[in-house]
C-alpha atoms as a PDB file:
ATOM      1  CA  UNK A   1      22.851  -2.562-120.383  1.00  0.00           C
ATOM      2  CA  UNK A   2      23.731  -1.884-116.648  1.00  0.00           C
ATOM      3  CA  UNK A   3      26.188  -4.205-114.498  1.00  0.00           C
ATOM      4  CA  UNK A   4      24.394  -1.878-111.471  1.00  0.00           C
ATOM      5  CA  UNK A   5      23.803  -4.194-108.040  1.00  0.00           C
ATOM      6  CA  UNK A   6      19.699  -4.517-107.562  1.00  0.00           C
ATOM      7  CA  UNK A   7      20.512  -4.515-103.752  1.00  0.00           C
ATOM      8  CA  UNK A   8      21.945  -1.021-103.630  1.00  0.00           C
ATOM      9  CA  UNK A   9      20.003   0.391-107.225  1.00  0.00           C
ATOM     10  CA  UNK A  10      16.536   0.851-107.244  1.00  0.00           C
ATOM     11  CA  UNK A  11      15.347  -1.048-111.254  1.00  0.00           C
ATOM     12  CA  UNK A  12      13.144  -3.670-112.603  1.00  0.00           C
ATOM     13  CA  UNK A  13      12.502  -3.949-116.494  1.00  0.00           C
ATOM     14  CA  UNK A  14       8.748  -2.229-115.771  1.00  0.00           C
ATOM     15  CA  UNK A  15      10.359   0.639-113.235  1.00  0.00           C
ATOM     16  CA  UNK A  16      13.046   2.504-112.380  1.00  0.00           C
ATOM     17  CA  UNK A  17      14.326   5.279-109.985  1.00  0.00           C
ATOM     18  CA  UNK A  18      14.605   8.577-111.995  1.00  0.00           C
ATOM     19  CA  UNK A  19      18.395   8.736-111.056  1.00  0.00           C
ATOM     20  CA  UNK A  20      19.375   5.610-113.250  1.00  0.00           C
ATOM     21  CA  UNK A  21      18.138   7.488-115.968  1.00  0.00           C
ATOM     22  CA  UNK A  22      20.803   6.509-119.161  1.00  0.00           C
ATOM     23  CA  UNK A  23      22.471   3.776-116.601  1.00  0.00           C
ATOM     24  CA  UNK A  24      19.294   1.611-117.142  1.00  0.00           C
ATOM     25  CA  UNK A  25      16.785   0.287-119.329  1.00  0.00           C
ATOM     26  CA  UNK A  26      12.857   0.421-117.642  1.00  0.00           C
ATOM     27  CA  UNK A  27       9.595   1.375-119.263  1.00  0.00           C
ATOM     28  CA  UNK A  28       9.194   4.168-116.354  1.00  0.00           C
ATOM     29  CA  UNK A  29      11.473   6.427-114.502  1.00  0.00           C
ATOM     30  CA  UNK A  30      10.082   7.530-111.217  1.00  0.00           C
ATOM     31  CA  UNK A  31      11.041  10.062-108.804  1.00  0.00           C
ATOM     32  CA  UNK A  32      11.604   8.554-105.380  1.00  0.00           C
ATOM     33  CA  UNK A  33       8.984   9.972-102.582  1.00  0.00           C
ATOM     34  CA  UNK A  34      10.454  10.849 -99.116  1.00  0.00           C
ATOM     35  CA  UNK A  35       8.999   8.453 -96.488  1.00  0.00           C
ATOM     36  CA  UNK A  36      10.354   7.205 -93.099  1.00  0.00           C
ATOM     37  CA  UNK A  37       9.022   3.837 -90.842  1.00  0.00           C
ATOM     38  CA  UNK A  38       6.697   4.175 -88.736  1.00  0.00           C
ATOM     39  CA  UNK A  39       7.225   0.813 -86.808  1.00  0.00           C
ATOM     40  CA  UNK A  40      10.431  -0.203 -84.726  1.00  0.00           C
ATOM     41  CA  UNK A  41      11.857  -2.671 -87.373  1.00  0.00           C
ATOM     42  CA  UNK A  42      10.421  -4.825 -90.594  1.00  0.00           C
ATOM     43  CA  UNK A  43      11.414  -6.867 -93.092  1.00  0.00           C
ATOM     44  CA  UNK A  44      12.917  -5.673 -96.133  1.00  0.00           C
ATOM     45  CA  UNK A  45      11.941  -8.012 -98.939  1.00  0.00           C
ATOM     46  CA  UNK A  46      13.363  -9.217-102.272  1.00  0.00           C
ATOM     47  CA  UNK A  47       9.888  -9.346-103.635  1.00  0.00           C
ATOM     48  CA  UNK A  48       6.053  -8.517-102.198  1.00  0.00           C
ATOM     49  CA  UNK A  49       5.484 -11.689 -99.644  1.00  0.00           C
ATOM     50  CA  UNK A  50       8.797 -13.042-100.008  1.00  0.00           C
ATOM     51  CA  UNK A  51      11.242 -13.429 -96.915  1.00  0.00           C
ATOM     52  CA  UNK A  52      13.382 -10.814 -96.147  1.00  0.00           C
ATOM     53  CA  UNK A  53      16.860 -10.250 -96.459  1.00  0.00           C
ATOM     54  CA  UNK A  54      17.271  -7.211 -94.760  1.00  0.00           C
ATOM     55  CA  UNK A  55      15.074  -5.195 -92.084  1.00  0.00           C
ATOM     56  CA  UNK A  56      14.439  -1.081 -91.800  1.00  0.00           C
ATOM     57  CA  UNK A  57      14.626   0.415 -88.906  1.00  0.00           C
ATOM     58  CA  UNK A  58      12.254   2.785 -86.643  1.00  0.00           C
ATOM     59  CA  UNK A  59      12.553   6.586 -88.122  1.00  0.00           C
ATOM     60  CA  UNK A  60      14.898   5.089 -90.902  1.00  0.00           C
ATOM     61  CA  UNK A  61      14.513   7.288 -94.126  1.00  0.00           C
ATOM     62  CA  UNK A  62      13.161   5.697 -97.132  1.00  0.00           C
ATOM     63  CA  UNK A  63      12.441   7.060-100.836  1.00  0.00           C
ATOM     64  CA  UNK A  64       9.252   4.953-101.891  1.00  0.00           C
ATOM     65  CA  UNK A  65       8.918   4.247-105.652  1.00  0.00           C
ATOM     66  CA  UNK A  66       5.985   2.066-105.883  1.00  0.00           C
ATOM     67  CA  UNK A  67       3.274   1.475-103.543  1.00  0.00           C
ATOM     68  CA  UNK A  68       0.531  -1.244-104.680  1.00  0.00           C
ATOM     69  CA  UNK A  69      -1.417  -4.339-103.412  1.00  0.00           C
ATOM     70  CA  UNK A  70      -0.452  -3.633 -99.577  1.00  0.00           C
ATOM     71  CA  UNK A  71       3.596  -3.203-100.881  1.00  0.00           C
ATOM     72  CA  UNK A  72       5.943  -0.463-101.452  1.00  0.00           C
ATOM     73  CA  UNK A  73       8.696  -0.811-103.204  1.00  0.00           C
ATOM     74  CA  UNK A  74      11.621   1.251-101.654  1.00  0.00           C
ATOM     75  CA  UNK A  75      15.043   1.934-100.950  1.00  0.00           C
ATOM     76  CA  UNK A  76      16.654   3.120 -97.742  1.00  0.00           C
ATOM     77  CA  UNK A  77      19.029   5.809 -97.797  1.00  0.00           C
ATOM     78  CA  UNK A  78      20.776   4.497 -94.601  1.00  0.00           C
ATOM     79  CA  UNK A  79      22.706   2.167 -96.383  1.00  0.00           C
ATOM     80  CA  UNK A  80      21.025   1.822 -99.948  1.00  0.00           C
ATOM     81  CA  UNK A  81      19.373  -1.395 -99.445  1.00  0.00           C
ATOM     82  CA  UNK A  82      16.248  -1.942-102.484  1.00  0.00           C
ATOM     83  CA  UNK A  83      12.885  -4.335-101.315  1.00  0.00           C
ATOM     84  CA  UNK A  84       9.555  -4.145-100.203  1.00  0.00           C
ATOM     85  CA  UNK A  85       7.736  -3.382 -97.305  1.00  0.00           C
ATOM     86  CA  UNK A  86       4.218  -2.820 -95.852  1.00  0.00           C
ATOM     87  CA  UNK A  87       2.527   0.190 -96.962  1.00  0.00           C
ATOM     88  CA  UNK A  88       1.571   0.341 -93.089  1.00  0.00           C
ATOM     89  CA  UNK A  89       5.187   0.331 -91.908  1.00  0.00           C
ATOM     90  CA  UNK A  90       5.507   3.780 -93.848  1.00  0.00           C
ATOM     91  CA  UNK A  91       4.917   7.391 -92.083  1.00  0.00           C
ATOM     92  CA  UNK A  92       5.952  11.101 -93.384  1.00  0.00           C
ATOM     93  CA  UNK A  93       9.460  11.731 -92.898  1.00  0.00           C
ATOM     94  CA  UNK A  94       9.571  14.210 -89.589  1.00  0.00           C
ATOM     95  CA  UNK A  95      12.233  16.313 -88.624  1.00  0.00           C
ATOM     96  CA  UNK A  96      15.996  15.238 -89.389  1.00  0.00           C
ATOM     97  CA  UNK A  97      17.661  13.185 -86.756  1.00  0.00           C
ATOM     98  CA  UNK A  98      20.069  14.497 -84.349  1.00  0.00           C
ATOM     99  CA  UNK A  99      20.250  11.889 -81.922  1.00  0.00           C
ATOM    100  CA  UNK A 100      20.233   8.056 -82.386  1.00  0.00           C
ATOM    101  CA  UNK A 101      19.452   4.754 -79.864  1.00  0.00           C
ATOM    102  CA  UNK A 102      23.304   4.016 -78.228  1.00  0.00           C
ATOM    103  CA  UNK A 103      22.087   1.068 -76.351  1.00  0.00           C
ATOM    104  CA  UNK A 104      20.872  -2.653 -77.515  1.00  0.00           C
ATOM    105  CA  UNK A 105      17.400  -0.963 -77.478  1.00  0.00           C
ATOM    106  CA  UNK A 106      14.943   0.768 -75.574  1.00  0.00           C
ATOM    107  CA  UNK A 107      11.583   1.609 -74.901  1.00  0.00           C
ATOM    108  CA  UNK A 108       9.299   4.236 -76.870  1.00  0.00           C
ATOM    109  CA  UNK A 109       6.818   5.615 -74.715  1.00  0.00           C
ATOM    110  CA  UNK A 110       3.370   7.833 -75.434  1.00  0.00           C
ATOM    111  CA  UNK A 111       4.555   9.960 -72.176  1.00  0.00           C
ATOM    112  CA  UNK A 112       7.230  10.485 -70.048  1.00  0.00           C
ATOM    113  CA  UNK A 113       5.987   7.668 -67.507  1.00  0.00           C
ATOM    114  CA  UNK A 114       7.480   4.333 -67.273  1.00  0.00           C
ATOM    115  CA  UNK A 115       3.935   2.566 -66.122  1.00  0.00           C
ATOM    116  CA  UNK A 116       2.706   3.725 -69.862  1.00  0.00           C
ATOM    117  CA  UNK A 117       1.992   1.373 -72.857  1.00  0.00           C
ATOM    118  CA  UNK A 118       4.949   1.707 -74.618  1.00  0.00           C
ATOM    119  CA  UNK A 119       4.621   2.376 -78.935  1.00  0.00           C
ATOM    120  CA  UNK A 120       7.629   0.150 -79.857  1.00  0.00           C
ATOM    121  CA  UNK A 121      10.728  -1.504 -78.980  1.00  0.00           C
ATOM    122  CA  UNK A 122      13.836   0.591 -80.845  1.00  0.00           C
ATOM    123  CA  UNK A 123      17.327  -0.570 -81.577  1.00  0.00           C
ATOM    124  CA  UNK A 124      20.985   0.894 -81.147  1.00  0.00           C
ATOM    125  CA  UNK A 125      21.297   2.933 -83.991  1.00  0.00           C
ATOM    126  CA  UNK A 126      18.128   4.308 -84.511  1.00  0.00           C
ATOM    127  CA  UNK A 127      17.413   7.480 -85.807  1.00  0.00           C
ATOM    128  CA  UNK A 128      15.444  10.035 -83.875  1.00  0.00           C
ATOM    129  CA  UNK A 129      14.924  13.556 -83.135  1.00  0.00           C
ATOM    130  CA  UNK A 130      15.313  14.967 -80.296  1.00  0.00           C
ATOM    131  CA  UNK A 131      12.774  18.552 -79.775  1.00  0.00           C
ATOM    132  CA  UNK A 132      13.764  18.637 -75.797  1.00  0.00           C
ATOM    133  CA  UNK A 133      13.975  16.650 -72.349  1.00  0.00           C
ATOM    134  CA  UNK A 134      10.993  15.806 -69.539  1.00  0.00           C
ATOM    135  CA  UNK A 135      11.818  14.143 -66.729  1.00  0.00           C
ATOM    136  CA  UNK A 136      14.883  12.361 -67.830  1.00  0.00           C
ATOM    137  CA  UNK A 137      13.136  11.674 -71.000  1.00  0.00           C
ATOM    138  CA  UNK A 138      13.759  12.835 -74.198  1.00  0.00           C
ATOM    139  CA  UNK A 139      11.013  14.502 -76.406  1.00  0.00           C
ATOM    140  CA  UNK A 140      10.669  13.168 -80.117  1.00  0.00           C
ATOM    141  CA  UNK A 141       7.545  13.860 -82.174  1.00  0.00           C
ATOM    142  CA  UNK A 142       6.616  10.140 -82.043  1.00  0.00           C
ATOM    143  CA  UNK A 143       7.060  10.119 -77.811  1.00  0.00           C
ATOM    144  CA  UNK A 144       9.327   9.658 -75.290  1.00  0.00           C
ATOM    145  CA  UNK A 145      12.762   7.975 -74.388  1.00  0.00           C
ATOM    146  CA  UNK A 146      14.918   7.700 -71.879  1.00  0.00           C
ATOM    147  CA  UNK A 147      17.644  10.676 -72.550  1.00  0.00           C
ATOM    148  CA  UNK A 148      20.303   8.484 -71.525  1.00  0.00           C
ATOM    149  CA  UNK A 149      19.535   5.842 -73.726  1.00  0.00           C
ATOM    150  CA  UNK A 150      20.548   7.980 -76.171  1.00  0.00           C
ATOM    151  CA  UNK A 151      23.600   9.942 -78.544  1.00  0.00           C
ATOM    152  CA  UNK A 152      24.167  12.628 -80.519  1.00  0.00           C
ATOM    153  CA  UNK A 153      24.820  11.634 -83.755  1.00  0.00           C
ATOM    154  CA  UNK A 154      28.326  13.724 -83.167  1.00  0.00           C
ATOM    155  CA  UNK A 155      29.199  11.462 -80.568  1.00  0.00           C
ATOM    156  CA  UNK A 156      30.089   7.433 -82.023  1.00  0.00           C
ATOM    157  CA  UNK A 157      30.135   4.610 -79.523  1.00  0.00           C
ATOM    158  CA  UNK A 158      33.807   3.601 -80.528  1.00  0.00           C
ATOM    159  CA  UNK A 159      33.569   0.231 -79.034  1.00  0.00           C
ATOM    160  CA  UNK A 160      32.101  -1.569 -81.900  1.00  0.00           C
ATOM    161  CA  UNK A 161      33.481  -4.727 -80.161  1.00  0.00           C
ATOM    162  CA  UNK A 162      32.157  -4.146 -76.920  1.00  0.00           C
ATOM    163  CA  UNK A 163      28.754  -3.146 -78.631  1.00  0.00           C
ATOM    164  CA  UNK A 164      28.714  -6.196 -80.632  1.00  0.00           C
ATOM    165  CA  UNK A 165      29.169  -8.392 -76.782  1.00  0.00           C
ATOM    166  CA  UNK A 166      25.921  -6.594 -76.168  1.00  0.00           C
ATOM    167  CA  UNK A 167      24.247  -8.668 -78.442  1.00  0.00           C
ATOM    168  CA  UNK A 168      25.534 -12.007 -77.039  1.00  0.00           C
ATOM    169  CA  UNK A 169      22.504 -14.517 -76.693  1.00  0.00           C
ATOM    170  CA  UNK A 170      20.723 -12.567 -79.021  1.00  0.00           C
ATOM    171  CA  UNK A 171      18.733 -15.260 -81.699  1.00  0.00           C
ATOM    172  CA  UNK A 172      20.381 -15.500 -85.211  1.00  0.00           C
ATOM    173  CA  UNK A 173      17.618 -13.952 -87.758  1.00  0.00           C
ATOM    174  CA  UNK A 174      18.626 -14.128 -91.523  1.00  0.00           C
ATOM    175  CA  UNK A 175      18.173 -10.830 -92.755  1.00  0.00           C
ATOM    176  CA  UNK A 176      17.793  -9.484 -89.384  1.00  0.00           C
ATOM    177  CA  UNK A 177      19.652  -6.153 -87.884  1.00  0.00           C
ATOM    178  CA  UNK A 178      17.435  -5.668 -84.784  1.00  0.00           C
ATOM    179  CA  UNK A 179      17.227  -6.513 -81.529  1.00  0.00           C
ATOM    180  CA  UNK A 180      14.637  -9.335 -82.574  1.00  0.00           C
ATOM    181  CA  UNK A 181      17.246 -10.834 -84.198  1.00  0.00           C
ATOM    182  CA  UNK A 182      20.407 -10.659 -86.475  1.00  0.00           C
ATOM    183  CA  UNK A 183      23.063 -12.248 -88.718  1.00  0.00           C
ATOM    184  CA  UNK A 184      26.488 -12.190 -89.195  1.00  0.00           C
ATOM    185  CA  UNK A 185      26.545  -8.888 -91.262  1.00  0.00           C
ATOM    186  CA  UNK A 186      23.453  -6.971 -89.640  1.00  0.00           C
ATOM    187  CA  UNK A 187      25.579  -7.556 -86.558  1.00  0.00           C
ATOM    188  CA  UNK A 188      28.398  -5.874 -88.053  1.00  0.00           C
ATOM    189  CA  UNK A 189      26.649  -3.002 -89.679  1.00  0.00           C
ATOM    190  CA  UNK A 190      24.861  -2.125 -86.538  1.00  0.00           C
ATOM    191  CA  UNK A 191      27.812  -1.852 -84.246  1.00  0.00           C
ATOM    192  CA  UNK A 192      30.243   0.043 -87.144  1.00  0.00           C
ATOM    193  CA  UNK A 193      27.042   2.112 -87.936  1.00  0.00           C
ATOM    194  CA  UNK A 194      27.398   3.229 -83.979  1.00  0.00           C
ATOM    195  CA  UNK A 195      30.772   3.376 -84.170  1.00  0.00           C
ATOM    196  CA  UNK A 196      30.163   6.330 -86.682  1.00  0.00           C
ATOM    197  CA  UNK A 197      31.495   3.898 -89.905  1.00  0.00           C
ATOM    198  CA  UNK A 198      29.319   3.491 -92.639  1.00  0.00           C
ATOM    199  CA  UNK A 199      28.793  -0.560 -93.444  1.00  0.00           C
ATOM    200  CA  UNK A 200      27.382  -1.621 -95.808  1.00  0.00           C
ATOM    201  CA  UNK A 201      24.416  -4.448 -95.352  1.00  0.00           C
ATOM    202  CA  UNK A 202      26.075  -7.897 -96.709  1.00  0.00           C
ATOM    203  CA  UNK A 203      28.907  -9.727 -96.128  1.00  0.00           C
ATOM    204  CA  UNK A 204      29.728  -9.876 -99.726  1.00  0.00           C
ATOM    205  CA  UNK A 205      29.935  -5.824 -99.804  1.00  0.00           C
ATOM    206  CA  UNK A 206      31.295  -5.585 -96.714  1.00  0.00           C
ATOM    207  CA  UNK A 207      34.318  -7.907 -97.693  1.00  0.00           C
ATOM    208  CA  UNK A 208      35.167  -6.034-100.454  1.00  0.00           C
ATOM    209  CA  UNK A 209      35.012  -2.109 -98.866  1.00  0.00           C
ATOM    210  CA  UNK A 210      37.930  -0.543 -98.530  1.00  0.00           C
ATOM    211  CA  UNK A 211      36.548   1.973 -96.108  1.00  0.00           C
ATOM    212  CA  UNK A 212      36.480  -1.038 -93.409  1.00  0.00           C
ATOM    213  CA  UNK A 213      39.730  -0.999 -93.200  1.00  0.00           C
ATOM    214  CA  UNK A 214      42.764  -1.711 -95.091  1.00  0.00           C
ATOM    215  CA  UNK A 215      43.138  -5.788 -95.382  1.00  0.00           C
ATOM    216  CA  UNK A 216      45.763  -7.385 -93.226  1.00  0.00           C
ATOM    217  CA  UNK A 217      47.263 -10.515 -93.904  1.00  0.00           C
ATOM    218  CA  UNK A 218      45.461 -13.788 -93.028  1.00  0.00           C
ATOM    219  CA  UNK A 219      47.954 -16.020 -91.666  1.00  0.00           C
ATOM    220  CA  UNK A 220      49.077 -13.094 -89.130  1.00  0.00           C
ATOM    221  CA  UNK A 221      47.879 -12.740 -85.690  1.00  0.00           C
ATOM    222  CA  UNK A 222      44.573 -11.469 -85.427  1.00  0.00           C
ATOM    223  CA  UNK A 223      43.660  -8.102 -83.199  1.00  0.00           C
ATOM    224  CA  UNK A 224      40.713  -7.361 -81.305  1.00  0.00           C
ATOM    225  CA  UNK A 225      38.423  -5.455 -83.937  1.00  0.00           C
ATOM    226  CA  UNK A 226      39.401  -7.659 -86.895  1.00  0.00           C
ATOM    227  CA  UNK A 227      36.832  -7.967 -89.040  1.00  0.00           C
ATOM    228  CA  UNK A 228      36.995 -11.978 -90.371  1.00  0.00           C
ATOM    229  CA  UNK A 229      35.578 -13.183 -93.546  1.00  0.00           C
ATOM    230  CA  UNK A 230      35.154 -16.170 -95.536  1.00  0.00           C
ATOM    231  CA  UNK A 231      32.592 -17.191 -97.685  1.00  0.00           C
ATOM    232  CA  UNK A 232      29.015 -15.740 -96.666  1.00  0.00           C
ATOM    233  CA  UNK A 233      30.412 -15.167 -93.263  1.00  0.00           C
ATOM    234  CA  UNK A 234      31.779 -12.550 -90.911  1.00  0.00           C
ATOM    235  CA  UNK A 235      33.319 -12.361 -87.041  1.00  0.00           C
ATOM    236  CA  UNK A 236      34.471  -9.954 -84.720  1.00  0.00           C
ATOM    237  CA  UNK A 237      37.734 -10.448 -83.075  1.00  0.00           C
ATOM    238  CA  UNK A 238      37.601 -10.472 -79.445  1.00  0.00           C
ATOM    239  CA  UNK A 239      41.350 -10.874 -79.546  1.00  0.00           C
ATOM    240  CA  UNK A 240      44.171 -13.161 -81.018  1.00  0.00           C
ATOM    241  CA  UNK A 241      41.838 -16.495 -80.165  1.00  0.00           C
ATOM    242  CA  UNK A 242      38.061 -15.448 -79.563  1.00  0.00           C
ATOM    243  CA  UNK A 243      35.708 -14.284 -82.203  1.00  0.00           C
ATOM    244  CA  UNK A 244      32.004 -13.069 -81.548  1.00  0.00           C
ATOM    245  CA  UNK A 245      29.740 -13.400 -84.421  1.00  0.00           C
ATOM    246  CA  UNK A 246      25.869 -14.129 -85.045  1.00  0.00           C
ATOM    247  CA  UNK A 247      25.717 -17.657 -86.629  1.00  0.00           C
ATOM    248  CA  UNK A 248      23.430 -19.753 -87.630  1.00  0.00           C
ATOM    249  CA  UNK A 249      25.452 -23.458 -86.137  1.00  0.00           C
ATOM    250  CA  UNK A 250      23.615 -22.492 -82.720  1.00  0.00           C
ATOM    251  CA  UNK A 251      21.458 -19.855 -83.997  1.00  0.00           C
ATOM    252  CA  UNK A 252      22.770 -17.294 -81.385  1.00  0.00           C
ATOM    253  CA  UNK A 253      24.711 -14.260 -81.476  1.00  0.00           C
ATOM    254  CA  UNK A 254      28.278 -16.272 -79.490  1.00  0.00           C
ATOM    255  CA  UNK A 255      31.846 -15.598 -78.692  1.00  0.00           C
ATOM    256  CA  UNK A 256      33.918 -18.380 -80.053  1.00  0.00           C
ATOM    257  CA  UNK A 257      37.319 -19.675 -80.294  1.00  0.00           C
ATOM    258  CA  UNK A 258      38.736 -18.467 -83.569  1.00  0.00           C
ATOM    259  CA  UNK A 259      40.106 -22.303 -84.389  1.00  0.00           C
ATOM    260  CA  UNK A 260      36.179 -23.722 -84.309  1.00  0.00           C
ATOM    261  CA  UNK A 261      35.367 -20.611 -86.662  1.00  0.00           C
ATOM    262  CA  UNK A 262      38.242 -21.344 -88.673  1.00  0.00           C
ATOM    263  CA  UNK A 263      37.673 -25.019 -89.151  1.00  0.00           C
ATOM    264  CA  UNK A 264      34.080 -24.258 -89.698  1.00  0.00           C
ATOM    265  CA  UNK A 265      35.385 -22.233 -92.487  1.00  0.00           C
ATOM    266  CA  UNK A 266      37.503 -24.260 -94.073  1.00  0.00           C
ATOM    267  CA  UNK A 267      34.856 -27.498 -94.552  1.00  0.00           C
ATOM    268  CA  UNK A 268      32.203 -24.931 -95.900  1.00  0.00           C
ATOM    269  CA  UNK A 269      35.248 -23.566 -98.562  1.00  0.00           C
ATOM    270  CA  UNK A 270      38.707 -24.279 -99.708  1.00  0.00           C
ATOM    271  CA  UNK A 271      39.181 -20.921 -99.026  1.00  0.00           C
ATOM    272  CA  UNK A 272      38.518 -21.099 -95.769  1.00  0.00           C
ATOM    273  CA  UNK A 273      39.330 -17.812 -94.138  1.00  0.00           C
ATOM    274  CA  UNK A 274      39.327 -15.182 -97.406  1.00  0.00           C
ATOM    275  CA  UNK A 275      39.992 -11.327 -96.205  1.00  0.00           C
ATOM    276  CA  UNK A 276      40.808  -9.794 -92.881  1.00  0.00           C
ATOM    277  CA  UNK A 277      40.189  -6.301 -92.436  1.00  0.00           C
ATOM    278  CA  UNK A 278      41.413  -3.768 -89.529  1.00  0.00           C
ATOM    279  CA  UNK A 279      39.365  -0.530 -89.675  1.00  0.00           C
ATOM    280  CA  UNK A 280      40.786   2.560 -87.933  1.00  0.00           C
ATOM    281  CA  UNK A 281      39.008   3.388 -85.351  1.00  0.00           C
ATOM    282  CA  UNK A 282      39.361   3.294 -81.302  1.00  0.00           C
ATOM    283  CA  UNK A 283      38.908  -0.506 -80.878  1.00  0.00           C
ATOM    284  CA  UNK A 284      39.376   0.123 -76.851  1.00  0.00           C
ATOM    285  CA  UNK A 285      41.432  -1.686 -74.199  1.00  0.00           C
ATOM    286  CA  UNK A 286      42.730  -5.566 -74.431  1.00  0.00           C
ATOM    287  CA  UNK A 287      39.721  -7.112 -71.834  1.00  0.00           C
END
């Protein structure tokens, strides 16, 4: 009956979110519960114990459908994504964000000392909200963070490819989008997502949405912010020769020449290179 993506639409033949009502067959509709995670990231899984191919983030709102055996079966309304998680990961959703983490990551602390056991480690983009500020720390209801280490949610970090050179060195993690670890597409979705451009979560989507910006043609000379895809892969253009990317040939997130990455592309498909897209946004300066 439905041609609906699993990834992004919350059905199985036993259960189904209320929404999809007359868009899918399921022996139960449900009515998604507000929820939010109570951990700084986890894995988001295609099935109870299996590996994950995506990870939720710290504060990241959730609408749980299921919760049994130790799993709850969600979806994230970040950016859509359907899987399972640990009950324990979950928490009441609090207050609605107005700030979010506009560094790599930082620190969550129980009080506004630096000597203190911190709660968890947080990642650029995270959502939080911000009740006030003591001693250059900002006041959430789950603790305190250095204010600085933080944005309003008005205020994008532009630079999505100086954010991504942030992340050089960090380890490739399939399915990851934290600072534990990413791949090519969480990389992408976290810096656009601070950027203030909605991404979606893989490469596949990502490829084909428009609202990444307009495609440009292949064979032209590539710009710093091009967005470079071939088959299950995407770079960053660092400018007409350099790429940086999260890849799993070393494993790391790297900047590379653009002819390795192209080569690279062209032995894993015929196709080599497929779709390069320019969004329009305030790439900043030539380095």
């Amino acid at each position: 009956m439905s041609r609906l993506d699993r990834r992004l639409h919350a059905f199985r033949d036993d259960l189904a979110d209320a929404r999809l009502r007359g868009r899918v067959e399921a022996d139960r509709f449900v009515e998604g519960r507000a929820a939010a995670l109570a951990v700084g990231a986890t894995g988001l899984r295609r099935e109870p114990g299996g590996r994950f191919d995506s990870q939720v983030l710290f504060g990241e709102p959730l609408l749980v459908f299921e919760e049994k055996g130790g799993w709850a079966w969600v979806q994230s309304e970040a950016d859509g994504y359907v899987g399972y998680l640990e009950t324990t990961a979950l928490a009441p959703r609090h207050a609605t964000a107005t700030h979010r983490v506009a560094v790599r990551s930082t620190l969550l602390f129980p009080e506004p000392d630096i000597k203190a056991p911190i709660r968890e480690v947080l990642t650029l983009t995270t959502p939080l909200a911000v009740t006030g500020e003591e001693q250059r720390f900002a006041v959430t209801p789950h603790g305190y963070i250095r204010a600085d280490h933080l944005a309003p949610l008005s205020e994008p970090r532009l630079d999505y490819v100086e954010t991504a050179l942030d992340f050089l060195h960090t380890p490739y993690l399939w399915g990851g989008k934290s600072v534990a670890g990413v791949d090519c597409s969480g990389l992408l979705q976290l810096v656009l997502t601070a950027a203030g451009i909605a991404c979606p979560r893989d490469t596949d989507i990502q490829e084909a949405c428009a609202e990444l910006g307009p495609p440009v043609d292949r064979e032209a000379p590539r710009q710093r912010g091009d967005l470079i895809f071939w088959k299950g892969h995407v770079a960053i253009a660092l400018d007409a020769e350099r790429v940086v990317n999260a890849t799993a040939h070393p494993l790391s997130t790297v900047v590379e020449p653009l002819a390795e990455l192209d080569a690279r592309a062209r032995a894993d498909s015929q196709d080599g290179i497929t779709t390069v897209r320019r969004p329009s946004v305030d790439r900043g300066p030539h380095p």
